[in-house]
Protein backbone atom coordinates (compact mmCIF):
# COMPACT_ATOMS: atom_id res chain seq x y z
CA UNK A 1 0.84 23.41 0.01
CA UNK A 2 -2.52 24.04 -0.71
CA UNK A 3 -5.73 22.76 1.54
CA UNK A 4 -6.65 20.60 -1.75
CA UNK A 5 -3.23 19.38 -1.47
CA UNK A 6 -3.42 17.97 1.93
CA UNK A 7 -6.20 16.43 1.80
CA UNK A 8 -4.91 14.37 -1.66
CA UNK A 9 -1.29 13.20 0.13
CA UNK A 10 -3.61 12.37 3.13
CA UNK A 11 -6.14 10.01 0.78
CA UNK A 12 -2.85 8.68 -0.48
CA UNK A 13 -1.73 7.10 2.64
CA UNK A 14 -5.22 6.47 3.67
CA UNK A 15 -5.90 4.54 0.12
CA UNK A 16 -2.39 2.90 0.08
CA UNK A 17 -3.38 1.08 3.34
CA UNK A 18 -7.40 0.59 2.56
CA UNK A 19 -6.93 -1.10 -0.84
CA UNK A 20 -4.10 -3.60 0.26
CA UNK A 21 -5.66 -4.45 3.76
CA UNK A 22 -9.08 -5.04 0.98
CA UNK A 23 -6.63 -7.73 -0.98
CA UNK A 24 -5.23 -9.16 2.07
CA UNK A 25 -8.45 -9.34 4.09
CA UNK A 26 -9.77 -11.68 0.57
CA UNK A 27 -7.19 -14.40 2.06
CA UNK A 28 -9.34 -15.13 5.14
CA UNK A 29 -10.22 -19.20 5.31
CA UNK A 30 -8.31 -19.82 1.65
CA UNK A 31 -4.20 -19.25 3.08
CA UNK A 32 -2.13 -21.93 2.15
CA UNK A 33 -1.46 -22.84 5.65
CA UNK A 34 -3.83 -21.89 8.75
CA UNK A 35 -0.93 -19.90 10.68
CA UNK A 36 -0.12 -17.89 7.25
CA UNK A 37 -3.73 -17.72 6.82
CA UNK A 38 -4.12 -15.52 10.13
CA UNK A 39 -0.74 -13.83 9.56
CA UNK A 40 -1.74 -12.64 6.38
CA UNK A 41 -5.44 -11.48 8.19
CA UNK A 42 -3.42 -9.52 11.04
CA UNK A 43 -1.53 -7.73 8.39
CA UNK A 44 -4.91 -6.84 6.22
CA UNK A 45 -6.66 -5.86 9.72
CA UNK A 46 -3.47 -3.59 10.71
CA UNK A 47 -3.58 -2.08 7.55
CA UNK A 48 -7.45 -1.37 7.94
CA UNK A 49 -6.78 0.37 10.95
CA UNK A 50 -3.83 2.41 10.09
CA UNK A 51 -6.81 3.45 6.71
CA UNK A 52 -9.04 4.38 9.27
CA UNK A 53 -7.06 7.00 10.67
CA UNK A 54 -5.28 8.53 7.62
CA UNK A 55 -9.01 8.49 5.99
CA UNK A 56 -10.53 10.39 9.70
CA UNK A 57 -7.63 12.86 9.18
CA UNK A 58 -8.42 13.52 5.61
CA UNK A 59 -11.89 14.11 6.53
CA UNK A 60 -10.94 16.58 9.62
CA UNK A 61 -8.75 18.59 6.73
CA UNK A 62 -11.88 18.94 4.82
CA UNK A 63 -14.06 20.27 6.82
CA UNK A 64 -16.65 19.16 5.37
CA UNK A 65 -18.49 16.35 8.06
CA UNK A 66 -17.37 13.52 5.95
CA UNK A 67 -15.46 10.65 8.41
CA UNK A 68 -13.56 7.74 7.77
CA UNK A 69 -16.62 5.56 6.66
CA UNK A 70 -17.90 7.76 3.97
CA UNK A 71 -14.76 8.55 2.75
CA UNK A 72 -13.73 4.93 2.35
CA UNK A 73 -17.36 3.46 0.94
CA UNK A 74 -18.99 6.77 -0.70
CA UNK A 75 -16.05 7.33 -3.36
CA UNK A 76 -15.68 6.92 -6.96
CA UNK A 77 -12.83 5.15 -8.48
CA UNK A 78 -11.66 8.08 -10.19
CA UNK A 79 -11.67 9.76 -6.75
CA UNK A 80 -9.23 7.42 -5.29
CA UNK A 81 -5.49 7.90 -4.86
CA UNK A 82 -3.92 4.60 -4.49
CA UNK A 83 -0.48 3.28 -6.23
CA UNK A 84 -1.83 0.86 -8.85
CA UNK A 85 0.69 -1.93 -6.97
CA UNK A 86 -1.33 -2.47 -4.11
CA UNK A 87 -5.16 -3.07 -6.22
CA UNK A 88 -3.70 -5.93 -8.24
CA UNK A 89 -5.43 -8.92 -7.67
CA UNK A 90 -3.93 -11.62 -5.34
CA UNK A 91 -3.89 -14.32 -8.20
CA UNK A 92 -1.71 -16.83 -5.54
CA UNK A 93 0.62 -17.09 -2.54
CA UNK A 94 3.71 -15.70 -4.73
CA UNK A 95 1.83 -12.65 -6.26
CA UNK A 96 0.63 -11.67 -2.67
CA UNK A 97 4.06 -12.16 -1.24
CA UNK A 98 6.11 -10.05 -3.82
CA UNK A 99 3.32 -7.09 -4.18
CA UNK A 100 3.57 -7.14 0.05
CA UNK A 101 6.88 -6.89 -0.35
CA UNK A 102 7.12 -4.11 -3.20
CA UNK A 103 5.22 -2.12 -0.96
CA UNK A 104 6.42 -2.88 2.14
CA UNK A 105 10.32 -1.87 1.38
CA UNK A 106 8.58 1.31 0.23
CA UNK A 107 6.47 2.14 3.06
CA UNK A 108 8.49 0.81 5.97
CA UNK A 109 11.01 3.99 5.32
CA UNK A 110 7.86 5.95 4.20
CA UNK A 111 6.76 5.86 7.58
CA UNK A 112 10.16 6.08 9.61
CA UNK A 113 9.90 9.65 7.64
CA UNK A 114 6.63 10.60 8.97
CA UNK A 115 7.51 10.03 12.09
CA UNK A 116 9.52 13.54 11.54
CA UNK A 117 6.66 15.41 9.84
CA UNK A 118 5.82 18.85 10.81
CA UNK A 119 2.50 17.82 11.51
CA UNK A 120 1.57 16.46 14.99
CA UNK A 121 -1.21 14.20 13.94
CA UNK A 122 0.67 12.46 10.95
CA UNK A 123 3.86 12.33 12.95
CA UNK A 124 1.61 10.65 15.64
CA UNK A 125 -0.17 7.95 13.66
CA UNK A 126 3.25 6.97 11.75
CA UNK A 127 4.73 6.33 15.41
CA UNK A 128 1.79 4.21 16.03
CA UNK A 129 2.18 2.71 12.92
CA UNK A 130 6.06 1.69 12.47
CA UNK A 131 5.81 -0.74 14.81
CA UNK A 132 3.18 -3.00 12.62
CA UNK A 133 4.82 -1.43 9.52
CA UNK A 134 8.40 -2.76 10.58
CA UNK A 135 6.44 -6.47 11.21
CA UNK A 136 5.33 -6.30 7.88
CA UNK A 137 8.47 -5.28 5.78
CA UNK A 138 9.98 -8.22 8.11
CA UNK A 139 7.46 -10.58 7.60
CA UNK A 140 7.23 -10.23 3.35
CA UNK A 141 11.11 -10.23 3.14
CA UNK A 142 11.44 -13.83 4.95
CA UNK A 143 8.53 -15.28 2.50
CA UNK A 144 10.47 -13.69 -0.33
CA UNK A 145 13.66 -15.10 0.48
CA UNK A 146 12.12 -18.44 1.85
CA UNK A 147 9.95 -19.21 -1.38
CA UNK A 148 12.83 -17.88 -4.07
CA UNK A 149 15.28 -19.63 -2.29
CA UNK A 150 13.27 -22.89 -1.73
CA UNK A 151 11.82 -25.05 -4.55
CA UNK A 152 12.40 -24.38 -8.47
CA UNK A 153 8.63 -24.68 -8.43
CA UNK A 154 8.59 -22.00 -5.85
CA UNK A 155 11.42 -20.19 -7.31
CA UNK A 156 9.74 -20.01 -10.66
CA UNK A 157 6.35 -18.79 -9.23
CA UNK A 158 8.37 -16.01 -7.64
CA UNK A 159 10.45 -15.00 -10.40
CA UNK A 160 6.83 -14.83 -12.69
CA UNK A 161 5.39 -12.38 -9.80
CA UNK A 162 8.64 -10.33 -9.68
CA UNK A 163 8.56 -10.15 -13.64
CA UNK A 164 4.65 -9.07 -13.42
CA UNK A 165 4.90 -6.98 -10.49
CA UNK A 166 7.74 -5.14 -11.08
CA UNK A 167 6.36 -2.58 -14.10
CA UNK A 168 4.29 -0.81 -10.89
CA UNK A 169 7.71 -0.85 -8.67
CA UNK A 170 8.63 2.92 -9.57
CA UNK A 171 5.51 4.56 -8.99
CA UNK A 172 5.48 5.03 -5.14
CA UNK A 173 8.81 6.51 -5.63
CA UNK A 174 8.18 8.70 -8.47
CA UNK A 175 7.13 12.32 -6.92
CA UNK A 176 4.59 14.52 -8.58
CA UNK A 177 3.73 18.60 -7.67
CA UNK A 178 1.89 17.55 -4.21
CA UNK A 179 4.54 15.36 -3.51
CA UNK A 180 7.29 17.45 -3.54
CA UNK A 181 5.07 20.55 -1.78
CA UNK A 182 4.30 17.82 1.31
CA UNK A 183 8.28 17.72 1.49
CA UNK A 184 8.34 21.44 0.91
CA UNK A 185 6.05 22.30 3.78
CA UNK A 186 7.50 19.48 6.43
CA UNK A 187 4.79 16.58 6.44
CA UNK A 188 6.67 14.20 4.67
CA UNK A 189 10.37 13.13 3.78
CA UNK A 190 11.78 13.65 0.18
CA UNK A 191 10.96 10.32 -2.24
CA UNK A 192 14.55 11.59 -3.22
CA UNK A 193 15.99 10.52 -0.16
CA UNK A 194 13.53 7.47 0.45
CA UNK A 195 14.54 6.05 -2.99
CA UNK A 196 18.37 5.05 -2.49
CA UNK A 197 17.16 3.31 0.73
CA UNK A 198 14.12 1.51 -1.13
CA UNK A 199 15.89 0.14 -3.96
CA UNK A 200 19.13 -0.99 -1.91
CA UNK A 201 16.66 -2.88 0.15
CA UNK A 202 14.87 -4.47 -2.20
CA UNK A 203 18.35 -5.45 -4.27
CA UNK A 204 19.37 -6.77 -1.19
CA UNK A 205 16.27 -9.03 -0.36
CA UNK A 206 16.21 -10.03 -4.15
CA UNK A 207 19.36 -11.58 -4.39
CA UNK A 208 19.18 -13.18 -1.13
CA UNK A 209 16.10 -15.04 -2.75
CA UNK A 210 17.83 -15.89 -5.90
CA UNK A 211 15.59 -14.22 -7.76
CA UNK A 212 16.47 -11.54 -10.44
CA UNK A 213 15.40 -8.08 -11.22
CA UNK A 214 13.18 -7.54 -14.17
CA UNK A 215 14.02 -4.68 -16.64
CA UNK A 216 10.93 -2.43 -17.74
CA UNK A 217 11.05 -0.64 -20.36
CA UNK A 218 7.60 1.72 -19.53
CA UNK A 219 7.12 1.41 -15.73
CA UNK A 220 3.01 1.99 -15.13
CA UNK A 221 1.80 4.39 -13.21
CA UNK A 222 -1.33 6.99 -12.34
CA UNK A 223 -2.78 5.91 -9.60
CA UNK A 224 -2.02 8.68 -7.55
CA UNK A 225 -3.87 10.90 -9.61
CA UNK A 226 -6.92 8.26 -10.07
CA UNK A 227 -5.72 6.49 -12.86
CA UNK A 228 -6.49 3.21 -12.06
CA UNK A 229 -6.38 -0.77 -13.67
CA UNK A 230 -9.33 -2.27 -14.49
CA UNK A 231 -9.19 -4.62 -11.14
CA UNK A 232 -9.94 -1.59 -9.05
CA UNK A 233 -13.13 -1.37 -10.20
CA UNK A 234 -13.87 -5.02 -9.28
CA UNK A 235 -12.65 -4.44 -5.77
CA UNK A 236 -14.34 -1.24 -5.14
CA UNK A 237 -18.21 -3.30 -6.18
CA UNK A 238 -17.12 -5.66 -3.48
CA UNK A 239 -15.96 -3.60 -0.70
CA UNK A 240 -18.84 -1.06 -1.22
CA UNK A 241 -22.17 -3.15 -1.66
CA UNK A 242 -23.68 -3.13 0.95
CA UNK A 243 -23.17 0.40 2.03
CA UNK A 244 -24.29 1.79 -1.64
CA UNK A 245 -27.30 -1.16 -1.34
CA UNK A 246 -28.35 0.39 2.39
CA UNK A 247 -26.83 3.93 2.38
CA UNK A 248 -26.21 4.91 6.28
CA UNK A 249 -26.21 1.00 7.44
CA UNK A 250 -25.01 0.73 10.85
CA UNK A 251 -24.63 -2.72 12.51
């Protein structure tokens, strides 16, 4: 695994968890219901943090001075290595819910893996992080089941997220070269192995909700390589402004 390798599956967990907690954090004072309005905010800010640290690690691997902050407000879009699932836009409650839970089922057993990597540090902030993690996959599956399960006005918004959603389902799962060389050299389990558990839990949560699985025909994907949708440009001009306006702000 090459140093330029590292640092790339490092700004891949780092992204995955900056770009969602962005999307989640825009839910603060517009939630459906207050206490879903600060679950929802707990989530973003737990994803924040677990950014931070993926992010401060990538920047220790470079070597090059750049921390957390610069790494997160300094980049291009091209330069960032997020699945395209977690930048779509929240659009409402159902969209948020299924995309949480798309990634979740992924990234729950993501993380359970870590937790065996080679690597001290990322074996260290995955233990930190399974806890929250865990919450999360928890947390998304009851909304799933309780909103396709509940109304047929609920059910229908669901089903319209699932069908929308579910073209960007494959691409967390789908390893590439630095993939596979992360598995090769210990810091991270096999998307081989992860996949039978991912999809068996998401079947499972899916039919509890009454909901059915869409069938793509050209699953999307590229955003691990910094092919990204239009929307994460949008997001990017938000979360940046102010430190591209005042480079070097500090509060």
């Amino acid at each position: 695994m090459t140093a330029e390798q590292q640092i790339d599956y490092l700004l891949r967990l780092g992204d995955n968890a900056l770009i969602l907690g962005q999307r989640l954090g825009e839910w603060c004072g517009h939630g459906p219901i207050l206490e879903q309005d600060i679950a929802i905010t707990n989530i973003a800010l737990d994803l924040v943090g677990q950014a931070r640290t993926w992010l401060a690690l990538a920047g220790e691997e470079e070597g090059q001075g750049r921390d957390e902050d610069e790494i997160a407000f300094l980049r291009d879009v091209g330069e960032f290595r997020n699945i395209l699932l977690v930048e779509h836009p929240n659009e409402d409650f159902a969209y948020t819910i299924v995309r949480q839970f798309l990634f979740d089922s992924f990234n729950y057993y993501l993380h359970e893996g870590l937790t065996k990597s080679s690597h001290e540090q990322i074996a260290a902030i995955a233990n930190r992080s399974l806890k929250e993690v865990t919450y999360h996959l928890r947390y998304s599956s009851e909304w799933m089941i309780r909103l396709g399960d509940g109304t047929e006005v609920s059910r229908q918004k669901m089903q319209q997220a699932l069908d929308d959603l579910w073209i960007y389902a494959e691409e967390p799962l789908t390893a590439d070269a630095i993939d596979e060389a992360a598995h090769a050299t210990g810091w991270a389990p096999s998307l081989l192995d992860l996949k039978p558990l991912v999809n068996a839990k998401r079947k499972a949560i899916i039919r509890e909700a009454t909901l059915q699985i869409p069938e793509v025909a050209y699953p999307q994907q590229g955003g691990k390589k910094g092919l990204h949708t239009e929307a994460m440009g949008y997001i990017l001009a938000d979360m940046q402004w102010l430190q591209r306006a005042y480079p070097g702000a500090e509060w």
